[in-house]
Protein backbone atom coordinates (compact mmCIF):
# COMPACT_ATOMS: atom_id res chain seq x y z
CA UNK A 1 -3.06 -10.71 -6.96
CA UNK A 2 -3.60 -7.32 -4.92
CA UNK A 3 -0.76 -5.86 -3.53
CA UNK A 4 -0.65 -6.14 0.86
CA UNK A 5 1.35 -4.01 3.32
CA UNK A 6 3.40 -6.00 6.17
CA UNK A 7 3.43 -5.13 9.66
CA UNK A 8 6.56 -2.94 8.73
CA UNK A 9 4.30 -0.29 7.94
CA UNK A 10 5.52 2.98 9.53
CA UNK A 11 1.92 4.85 8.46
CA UNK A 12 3.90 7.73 6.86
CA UNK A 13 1.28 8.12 3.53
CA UNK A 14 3.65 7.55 0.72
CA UNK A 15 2.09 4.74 -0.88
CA UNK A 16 -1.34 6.24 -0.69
CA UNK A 17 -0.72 9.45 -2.07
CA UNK A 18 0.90 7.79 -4.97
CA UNK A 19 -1.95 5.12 -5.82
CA UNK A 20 -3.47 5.56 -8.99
CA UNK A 21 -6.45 3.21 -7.82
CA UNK A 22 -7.17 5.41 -4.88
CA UNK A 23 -6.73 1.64 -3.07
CA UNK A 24 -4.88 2.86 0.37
CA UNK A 25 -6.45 3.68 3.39
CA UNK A 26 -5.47 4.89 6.56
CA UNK A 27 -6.22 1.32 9.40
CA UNK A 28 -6.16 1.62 12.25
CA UNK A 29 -2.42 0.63 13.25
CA UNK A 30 -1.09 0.85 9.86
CA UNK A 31 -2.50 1.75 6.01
CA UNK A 32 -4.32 -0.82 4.21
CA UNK A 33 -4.87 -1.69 0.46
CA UNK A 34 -8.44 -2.36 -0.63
CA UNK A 35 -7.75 -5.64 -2.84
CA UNK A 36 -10.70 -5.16 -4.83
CA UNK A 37 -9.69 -1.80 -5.78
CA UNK A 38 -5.74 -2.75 -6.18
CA UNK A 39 -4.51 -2.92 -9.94
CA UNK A 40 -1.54 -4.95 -8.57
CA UNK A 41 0.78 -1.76 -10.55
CA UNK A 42 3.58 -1.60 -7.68
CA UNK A 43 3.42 2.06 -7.20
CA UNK A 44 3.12 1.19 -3.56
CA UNK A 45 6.03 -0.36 -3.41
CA UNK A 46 8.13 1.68 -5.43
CA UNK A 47 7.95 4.65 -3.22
CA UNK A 48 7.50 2.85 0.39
CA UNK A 49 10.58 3.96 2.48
CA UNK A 50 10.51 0.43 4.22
CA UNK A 51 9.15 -2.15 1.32
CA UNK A 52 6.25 -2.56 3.59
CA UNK A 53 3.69 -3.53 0.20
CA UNK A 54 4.52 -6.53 -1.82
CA UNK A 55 2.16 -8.06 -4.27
CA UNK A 56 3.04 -11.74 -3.21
């Protein structure tokens, strides 16, 4: 299952500079992750300063 990013999203860029799928995009309140592109890897969430992705 693709990884998602809550609405504690602070839109600081972390988890999209560190996606190996190129998957994260800047929305337009917060980032988003492409589930089609998402490897479900956790990178997101391993570098998000406020655990906004989970893959649940």
């Amino acid at each position: 299952m693709a990884y998602k990013i809550s609405e504690e999203c602070i839109s600081c860029g972390a988890c999209a500079a560190e996606c190996p799928a190129g998957a994260i995009s800047e929305g337009d309140s917060q980032y988003q992750i492409d589930p089609e592109a998402c490897l479900d890897c956790g990178a997101c969430a391993e570098v998000c300063p406020v655990g906004a992705p989970s893959g649940e």
